[in-house]
N, C-alpha and C. Protein backbone atom coordinates (compact mmCIF):
# COMPACT_ATOMS: atom_id res chain seq x y z
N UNK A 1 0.84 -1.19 0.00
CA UNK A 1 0.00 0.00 0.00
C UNK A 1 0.88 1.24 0.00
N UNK A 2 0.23 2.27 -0.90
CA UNK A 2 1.60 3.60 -1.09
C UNK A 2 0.58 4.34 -0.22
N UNK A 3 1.20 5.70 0.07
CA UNK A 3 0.58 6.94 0.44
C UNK A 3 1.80 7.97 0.44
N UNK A 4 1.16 9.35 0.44
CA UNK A 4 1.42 10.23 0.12
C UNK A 4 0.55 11.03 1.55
N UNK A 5 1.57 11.00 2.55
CA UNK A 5 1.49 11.77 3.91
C UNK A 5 1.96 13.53 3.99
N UNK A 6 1.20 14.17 3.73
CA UNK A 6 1.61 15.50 4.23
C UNK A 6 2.48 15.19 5.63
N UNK A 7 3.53 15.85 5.15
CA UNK A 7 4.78 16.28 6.10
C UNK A 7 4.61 17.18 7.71
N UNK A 8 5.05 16.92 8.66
CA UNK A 8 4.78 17.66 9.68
C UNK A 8 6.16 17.76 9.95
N UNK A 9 6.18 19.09 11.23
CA UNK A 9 7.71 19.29 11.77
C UNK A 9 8.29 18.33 12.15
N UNK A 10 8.18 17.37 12.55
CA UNK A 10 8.77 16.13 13.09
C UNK A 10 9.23 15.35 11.97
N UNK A 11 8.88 15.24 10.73
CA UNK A 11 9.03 14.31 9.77
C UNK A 11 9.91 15.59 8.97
N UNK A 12 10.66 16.95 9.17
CA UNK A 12 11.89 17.39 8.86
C UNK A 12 13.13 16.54 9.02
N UNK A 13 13.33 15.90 10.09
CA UNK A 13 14.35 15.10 10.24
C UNK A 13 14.29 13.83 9.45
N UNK A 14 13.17 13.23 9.52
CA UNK A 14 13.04 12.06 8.35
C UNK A 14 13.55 12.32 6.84
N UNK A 15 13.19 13.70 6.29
CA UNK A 15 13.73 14.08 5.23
C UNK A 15 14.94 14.56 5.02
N UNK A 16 15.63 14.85 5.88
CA UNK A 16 16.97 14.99 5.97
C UNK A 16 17.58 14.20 5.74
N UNK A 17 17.35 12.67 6.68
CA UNK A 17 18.15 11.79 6.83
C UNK A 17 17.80 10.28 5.33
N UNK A 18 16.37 10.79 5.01
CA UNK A 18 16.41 10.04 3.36
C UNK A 18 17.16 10.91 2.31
N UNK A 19 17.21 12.45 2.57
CA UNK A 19 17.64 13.00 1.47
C UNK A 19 19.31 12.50 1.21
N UNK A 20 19.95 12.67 2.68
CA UNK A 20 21.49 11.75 2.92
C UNK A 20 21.42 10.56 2.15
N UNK A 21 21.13 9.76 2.58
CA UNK A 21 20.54 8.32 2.07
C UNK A 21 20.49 8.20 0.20
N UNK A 22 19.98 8.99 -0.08
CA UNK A 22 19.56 8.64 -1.36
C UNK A 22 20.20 9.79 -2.10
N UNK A 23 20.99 11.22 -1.58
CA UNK A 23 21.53 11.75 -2.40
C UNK A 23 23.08 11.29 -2.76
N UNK A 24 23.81 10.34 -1.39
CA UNK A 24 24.98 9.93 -1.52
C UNK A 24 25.26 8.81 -2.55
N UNK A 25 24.00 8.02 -2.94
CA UNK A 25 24.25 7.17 -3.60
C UNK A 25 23.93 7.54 -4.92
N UNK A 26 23.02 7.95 -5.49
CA UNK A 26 22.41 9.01 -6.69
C UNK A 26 23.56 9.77 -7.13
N UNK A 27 23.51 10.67 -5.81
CA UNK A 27 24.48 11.91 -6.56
C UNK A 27 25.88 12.06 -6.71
N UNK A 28 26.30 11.31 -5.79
CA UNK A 28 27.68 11.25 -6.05
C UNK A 28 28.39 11.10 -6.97
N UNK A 29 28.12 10.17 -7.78
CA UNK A 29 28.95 9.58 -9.43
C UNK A 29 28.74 10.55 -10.43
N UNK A 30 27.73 11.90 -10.01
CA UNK A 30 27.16 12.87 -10.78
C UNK A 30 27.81 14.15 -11.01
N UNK A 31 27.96 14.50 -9.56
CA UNK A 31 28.39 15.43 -9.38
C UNK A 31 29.95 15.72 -8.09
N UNK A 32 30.27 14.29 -7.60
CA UNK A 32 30.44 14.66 -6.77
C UNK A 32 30.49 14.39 -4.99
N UNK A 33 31.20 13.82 -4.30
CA UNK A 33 31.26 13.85 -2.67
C UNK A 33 31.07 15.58 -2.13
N UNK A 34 31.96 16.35 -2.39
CA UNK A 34 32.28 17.67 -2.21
C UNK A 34 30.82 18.62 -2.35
N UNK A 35 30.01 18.28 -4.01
CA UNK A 35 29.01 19.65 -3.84
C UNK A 35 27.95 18.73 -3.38
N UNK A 36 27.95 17.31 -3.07
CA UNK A 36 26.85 16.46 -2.53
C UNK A 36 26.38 16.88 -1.04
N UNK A 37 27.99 17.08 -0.31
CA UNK A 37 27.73 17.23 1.25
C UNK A 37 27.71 18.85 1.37
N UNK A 38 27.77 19.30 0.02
CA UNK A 38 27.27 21.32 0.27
C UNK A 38 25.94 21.33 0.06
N UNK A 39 25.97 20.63 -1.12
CA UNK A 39 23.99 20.92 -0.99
C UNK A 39 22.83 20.46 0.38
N UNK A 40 23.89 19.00 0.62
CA UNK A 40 22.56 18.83 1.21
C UNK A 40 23.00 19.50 3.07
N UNK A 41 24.07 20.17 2.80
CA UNK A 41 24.60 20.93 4.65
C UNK A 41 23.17 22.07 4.09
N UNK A 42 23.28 22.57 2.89
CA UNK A 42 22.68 23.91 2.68
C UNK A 42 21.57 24.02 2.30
N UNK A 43 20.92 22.74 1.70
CA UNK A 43 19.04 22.45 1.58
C UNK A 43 18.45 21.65 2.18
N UNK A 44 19.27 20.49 3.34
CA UNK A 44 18.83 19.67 3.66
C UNK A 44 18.55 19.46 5.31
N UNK A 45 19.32 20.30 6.01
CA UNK A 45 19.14 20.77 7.15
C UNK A 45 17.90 20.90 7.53
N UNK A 46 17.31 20.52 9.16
CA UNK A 46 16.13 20.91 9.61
C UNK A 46 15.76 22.25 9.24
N UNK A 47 16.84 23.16 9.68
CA UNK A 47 16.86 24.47 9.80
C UNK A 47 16.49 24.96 7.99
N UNK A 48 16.83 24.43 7.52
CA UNK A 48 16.53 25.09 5.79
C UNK A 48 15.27 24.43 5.50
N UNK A 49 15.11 23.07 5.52
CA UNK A 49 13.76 22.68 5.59
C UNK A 49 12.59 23.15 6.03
N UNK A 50 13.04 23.61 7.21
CA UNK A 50 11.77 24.52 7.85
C UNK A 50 11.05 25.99 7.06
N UNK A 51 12.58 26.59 6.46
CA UNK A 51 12.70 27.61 5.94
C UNK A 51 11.82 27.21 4.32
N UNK A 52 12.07 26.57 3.79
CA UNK A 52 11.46 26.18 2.82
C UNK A 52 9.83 25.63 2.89
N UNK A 53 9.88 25.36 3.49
CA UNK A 53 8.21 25.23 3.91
C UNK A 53 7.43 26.93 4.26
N UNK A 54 7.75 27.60 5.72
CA UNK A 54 7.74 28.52 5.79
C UNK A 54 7.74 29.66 4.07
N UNK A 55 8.77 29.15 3.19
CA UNK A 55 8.52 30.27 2.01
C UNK A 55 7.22 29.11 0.98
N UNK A 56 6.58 28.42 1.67
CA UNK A 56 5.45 27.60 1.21
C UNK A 56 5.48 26.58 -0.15
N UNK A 57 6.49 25.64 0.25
CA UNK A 57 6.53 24.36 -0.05
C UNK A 57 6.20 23.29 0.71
N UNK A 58 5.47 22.75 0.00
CA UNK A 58 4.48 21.33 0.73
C UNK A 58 4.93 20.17 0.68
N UNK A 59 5.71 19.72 1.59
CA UNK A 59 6.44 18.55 1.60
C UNK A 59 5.11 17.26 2.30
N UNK A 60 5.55 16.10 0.65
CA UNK A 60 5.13 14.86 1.32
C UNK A 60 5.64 13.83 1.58
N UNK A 61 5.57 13.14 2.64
CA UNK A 61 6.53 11.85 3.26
C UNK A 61 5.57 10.86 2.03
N UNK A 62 6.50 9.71 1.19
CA UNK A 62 6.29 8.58 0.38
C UNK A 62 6.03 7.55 1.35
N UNK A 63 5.34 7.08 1.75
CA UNK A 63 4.96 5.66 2.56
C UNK A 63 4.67 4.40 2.04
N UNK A 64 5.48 3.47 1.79
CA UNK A 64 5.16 2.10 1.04
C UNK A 64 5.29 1.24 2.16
N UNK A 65 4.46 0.34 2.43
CA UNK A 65 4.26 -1.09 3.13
C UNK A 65 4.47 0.19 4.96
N UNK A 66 4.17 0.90 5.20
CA UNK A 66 4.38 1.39 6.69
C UNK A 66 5.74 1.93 6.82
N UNK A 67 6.47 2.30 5.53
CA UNK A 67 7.76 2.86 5.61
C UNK A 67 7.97 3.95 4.71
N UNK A 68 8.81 4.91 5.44
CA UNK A 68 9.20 6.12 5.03
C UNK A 68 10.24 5.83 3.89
N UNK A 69 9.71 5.90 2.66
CA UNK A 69 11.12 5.70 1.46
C UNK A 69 11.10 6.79 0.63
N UNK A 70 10.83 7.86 0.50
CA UNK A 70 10.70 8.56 -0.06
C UNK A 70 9.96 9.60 0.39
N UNK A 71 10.60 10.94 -0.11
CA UNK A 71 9.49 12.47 0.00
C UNK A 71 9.70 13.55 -1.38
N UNK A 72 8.63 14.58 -1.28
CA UNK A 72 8.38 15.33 -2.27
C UNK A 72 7.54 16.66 -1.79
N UNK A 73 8.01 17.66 -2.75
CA UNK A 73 7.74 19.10 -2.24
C UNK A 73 7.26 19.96 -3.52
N UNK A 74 6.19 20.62 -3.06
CA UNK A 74 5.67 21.11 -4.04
C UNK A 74 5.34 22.53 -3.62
N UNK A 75 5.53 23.55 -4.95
CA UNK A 75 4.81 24.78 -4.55
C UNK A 75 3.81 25.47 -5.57
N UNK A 76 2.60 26.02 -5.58
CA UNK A 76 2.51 26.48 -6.15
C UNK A 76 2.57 27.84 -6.66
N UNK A 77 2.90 28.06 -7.63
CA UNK A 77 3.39 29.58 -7.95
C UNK A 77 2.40 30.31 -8.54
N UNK A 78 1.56 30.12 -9.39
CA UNK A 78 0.12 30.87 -9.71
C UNK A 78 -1.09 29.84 -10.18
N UNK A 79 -2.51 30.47 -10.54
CA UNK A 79 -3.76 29.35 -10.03
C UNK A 79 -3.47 27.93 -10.92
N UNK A 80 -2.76 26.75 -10.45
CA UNK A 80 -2.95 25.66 -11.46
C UNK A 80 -1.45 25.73 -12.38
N UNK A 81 -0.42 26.42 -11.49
CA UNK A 81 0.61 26.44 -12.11
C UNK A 81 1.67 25.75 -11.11
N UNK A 82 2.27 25.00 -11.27
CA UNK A 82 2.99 24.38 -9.88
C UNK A 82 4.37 24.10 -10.32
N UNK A 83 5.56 24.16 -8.77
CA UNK A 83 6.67 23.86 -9.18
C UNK A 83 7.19 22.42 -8.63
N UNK A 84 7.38 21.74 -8.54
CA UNK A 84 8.15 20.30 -8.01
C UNK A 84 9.70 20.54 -7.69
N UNK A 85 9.74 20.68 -6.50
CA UNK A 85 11.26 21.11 -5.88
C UNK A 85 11.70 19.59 -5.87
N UNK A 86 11.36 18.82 -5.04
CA UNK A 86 11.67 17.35 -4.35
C UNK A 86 11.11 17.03 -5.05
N UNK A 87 11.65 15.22 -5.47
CA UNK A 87 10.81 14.25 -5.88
C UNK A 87 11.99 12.82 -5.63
N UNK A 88 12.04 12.44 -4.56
CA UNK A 88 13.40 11.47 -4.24
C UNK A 88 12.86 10.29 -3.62
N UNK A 89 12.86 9.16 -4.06
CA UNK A 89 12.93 7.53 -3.64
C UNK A 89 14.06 6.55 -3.26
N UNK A 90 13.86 5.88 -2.21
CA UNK A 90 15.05 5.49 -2.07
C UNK A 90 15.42 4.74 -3.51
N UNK A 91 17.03 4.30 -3.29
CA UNK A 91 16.74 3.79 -4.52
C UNK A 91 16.74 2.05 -4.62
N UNK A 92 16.45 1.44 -4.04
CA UNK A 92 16.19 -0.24 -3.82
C UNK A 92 14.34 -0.14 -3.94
N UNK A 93 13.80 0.63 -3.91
CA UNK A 93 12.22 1.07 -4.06
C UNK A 93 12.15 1.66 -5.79
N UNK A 94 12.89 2.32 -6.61
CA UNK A 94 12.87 2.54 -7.57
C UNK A 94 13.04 1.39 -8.92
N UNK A 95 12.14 1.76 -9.85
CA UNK A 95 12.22 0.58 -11.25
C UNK A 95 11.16 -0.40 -10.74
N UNK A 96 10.32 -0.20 -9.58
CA UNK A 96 9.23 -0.56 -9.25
C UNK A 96 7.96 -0.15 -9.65
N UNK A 97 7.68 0.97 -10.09
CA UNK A 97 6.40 1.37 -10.90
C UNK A 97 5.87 2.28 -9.73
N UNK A 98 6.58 1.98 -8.45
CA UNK A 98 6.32 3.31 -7.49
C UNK A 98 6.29 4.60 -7.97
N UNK A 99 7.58 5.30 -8.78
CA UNK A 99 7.55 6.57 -9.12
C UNK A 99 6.59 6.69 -9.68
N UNK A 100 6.22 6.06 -10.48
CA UNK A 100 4.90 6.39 -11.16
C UNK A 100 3.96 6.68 -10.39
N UNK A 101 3.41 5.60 -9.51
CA UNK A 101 2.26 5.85 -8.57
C UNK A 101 1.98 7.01 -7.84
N UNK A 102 3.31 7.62 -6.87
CA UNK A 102 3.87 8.58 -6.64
C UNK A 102 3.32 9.76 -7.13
N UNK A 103 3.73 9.55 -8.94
CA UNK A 103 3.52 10.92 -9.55
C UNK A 103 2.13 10.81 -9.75
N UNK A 104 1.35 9.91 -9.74
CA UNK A 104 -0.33 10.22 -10.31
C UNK A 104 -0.86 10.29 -8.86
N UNK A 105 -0.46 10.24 -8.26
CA UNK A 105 -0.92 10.64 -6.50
C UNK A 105 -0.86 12.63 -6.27
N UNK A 106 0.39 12.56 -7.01
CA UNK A 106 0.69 14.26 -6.74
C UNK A 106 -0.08 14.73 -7.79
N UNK A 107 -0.37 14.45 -9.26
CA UNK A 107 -1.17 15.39 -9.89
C UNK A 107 -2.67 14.75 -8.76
N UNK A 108 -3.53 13.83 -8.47
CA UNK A 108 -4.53 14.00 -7.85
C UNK A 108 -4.68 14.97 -6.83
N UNK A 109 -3.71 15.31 -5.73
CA UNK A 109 -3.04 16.05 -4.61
C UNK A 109 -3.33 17.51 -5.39
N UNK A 110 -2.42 17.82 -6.09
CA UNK A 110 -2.36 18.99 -6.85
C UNK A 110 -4.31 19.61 -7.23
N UNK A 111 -5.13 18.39 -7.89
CA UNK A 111 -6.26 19.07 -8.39
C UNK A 111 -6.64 19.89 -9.48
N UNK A 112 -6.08 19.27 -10.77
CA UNK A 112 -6.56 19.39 -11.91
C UNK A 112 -5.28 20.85 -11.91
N UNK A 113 -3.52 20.55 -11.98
CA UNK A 113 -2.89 21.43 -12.34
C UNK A 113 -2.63 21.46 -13.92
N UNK A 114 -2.42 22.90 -14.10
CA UNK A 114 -2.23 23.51 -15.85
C UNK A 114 -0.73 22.73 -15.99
N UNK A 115 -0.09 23.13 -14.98
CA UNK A 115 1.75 22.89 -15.86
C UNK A 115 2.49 22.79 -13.93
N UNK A 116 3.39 21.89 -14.48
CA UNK A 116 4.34 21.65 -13.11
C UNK A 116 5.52 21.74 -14.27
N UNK A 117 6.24 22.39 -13.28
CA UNK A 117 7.61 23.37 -13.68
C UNK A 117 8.80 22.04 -13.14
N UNK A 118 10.17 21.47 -13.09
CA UNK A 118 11.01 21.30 -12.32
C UNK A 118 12.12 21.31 -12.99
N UNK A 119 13.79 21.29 -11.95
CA UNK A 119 14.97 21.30 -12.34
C UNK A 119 15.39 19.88 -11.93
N UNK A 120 16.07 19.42 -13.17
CA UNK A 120 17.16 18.07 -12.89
C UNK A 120 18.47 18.37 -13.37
N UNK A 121 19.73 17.77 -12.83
CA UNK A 121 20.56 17.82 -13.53
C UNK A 121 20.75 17.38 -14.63
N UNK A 122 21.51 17.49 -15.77
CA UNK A 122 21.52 17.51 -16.72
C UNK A 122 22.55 15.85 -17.25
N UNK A 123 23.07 15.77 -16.09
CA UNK A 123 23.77 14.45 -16.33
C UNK A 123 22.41 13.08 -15.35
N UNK A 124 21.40 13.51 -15.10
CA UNK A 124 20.75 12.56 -13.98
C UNK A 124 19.78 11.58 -15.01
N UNK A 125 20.67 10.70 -16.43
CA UNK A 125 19.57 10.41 -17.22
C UNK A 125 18.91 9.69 -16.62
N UNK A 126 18.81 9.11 -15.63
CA UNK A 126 17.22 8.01 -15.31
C UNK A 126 16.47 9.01 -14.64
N UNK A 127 16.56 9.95 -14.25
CA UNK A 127 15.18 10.86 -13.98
C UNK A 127 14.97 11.70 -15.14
N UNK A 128 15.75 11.91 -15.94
CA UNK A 128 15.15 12.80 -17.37
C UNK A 128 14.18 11.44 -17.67
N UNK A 129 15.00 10.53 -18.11
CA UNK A 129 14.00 9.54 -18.91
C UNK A 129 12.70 9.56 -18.35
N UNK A 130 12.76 9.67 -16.73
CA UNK A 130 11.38 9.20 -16.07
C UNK A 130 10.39 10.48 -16.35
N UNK A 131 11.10 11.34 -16.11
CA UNK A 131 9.95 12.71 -16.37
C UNK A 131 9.56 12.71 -18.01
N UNK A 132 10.46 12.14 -18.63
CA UNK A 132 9.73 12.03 -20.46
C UNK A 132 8.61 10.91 -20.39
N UNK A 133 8.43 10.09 -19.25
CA UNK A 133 7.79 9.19 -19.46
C UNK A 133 6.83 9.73 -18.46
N UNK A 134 6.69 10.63 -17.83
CA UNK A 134 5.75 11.60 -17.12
C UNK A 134 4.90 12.34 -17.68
N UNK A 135 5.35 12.83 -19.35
CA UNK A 135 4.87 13.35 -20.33
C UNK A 135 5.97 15.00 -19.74
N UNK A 136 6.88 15.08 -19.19
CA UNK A 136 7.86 16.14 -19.06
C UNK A 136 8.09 16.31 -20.37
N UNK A 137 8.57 17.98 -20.69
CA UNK A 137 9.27 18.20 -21.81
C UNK A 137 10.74 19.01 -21.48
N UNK A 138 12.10 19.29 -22.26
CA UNK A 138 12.86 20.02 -21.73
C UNK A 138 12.59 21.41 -22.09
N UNK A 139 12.48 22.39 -21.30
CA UNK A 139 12.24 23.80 -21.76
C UNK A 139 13.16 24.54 -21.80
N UNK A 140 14.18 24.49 -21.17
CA UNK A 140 15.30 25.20 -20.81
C UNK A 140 16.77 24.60 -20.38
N UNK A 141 17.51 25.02 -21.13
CA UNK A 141 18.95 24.71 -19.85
C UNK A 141 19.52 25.82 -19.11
N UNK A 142 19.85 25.53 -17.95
CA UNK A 142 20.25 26.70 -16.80
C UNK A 142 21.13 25.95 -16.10
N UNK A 143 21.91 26.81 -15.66
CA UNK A 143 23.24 26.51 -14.83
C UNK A 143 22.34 27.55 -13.61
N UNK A 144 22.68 27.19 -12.19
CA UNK A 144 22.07 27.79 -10.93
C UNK A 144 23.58 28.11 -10.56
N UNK A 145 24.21 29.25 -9.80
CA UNK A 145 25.25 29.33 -8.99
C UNK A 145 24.71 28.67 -7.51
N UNK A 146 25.20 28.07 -6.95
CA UNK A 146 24.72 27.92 -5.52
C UNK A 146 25.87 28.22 -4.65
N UNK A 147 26.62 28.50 -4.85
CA UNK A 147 27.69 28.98 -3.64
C UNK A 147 28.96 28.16 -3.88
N UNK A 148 29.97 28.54 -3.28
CA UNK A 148 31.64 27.96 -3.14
C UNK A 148 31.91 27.35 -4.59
N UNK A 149 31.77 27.67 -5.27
CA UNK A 149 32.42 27.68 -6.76
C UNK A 149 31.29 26.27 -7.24
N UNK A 150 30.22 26.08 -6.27
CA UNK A 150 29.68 24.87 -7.40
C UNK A 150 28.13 25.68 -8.18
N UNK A 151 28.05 24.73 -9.13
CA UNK A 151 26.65 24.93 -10.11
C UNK A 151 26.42 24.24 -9.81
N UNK A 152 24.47 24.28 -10.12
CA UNK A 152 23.64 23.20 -10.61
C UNK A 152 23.88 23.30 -11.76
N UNK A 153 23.76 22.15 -12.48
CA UNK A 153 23.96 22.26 -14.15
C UNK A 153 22.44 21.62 -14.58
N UNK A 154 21.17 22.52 -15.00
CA UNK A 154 19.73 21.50 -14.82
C UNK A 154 19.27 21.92 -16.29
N UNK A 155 18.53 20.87 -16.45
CA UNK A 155 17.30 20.81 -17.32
C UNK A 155 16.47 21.63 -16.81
N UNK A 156 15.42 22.94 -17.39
CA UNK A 156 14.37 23.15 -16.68
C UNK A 156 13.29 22.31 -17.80
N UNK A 157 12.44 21.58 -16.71
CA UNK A 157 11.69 20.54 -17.60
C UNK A 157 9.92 21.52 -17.19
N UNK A 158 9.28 21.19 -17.95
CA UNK A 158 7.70 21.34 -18.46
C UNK A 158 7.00 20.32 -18.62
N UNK A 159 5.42 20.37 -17.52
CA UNK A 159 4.70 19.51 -17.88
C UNK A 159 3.82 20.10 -17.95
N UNK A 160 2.79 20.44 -19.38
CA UNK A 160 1.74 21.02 -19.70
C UNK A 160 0.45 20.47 -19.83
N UNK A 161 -0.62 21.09 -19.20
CA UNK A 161 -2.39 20.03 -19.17
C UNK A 161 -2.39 19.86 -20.93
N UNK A 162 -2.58 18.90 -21.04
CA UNK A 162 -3.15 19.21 -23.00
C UNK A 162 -4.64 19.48 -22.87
């Protein structure tokens, strides 16, 4: 059984400690040990988490079989226009048909949205592939500065209502 739990202050630390979890193994070969343990000192913290909610992102805890494997954060930016900050599974839970489930849980959640906006890196092909198979399109490439000499290097991807 999946669910899709709205996040409470207490379940900040849960997302911290999956974002560790699943960004060391993901991200590393990508980008990196060095901008892995900057990003997530600098987005992944209780203290930034909180902050990110507070600037009104809606974080949801992923629940499969009574376990926390995953979370996701959403904001919306104008009526039926939405952005997807988070979208992370562990990865021994992934190539399961979960992400999928996942994602038709968040457009239900969402409520009939026009377009969800998000950034991937540009080297992360099994989540490009997955968002093309989301019906994602690429709209943009952007490099983000984030501090101490690293970039994001992202896709900005588009998903439009037809």
């Amino acid at each position: 059984m999946l669910s899709l739990k709205p996040a409470n202050p207490e379940d900040l630390a849960s997302i911290a400690q999956l974002a560790r979890e699943i960004w060391a193994k993901h991200y590393t070969p990508i980008i990196g040990i060095g901008q892995v343990n900057y990003m997530l000192n600098k987005m992944y913290s209780t203290k930034a988490l909180q902050q990110q909610v507070d600037e009104g992102q809606r974080f949801h805890m992923v629940v499969s079989e009574e376990k926390q494997v995953g979370f996701i954060s959403v904001s919306q930016k104008e009526q039926g226009d939405y952005f997807l900050h988070k979208f992370y599974i562990l990865d021994e839970k992934q190539n399961s048909g979960l992400g999928t489930t996942v994602f038709k849980k968040v457009f239900e959640e969402l409520n009939n949205p026009q377009s969800i906006r998000l950034t991937v890196n540009r080297q992360n092909y099994k989540s490009i592939n997955f968002y093309f198979k989301m019906g994602f399109r690429i709209e943009k490439v952007e490099d983000f500065d984030i501090g101490n000499d690293y970039y994001m290097n992202d896709f900005v991807m588009l998903w439009r209502k037809n």
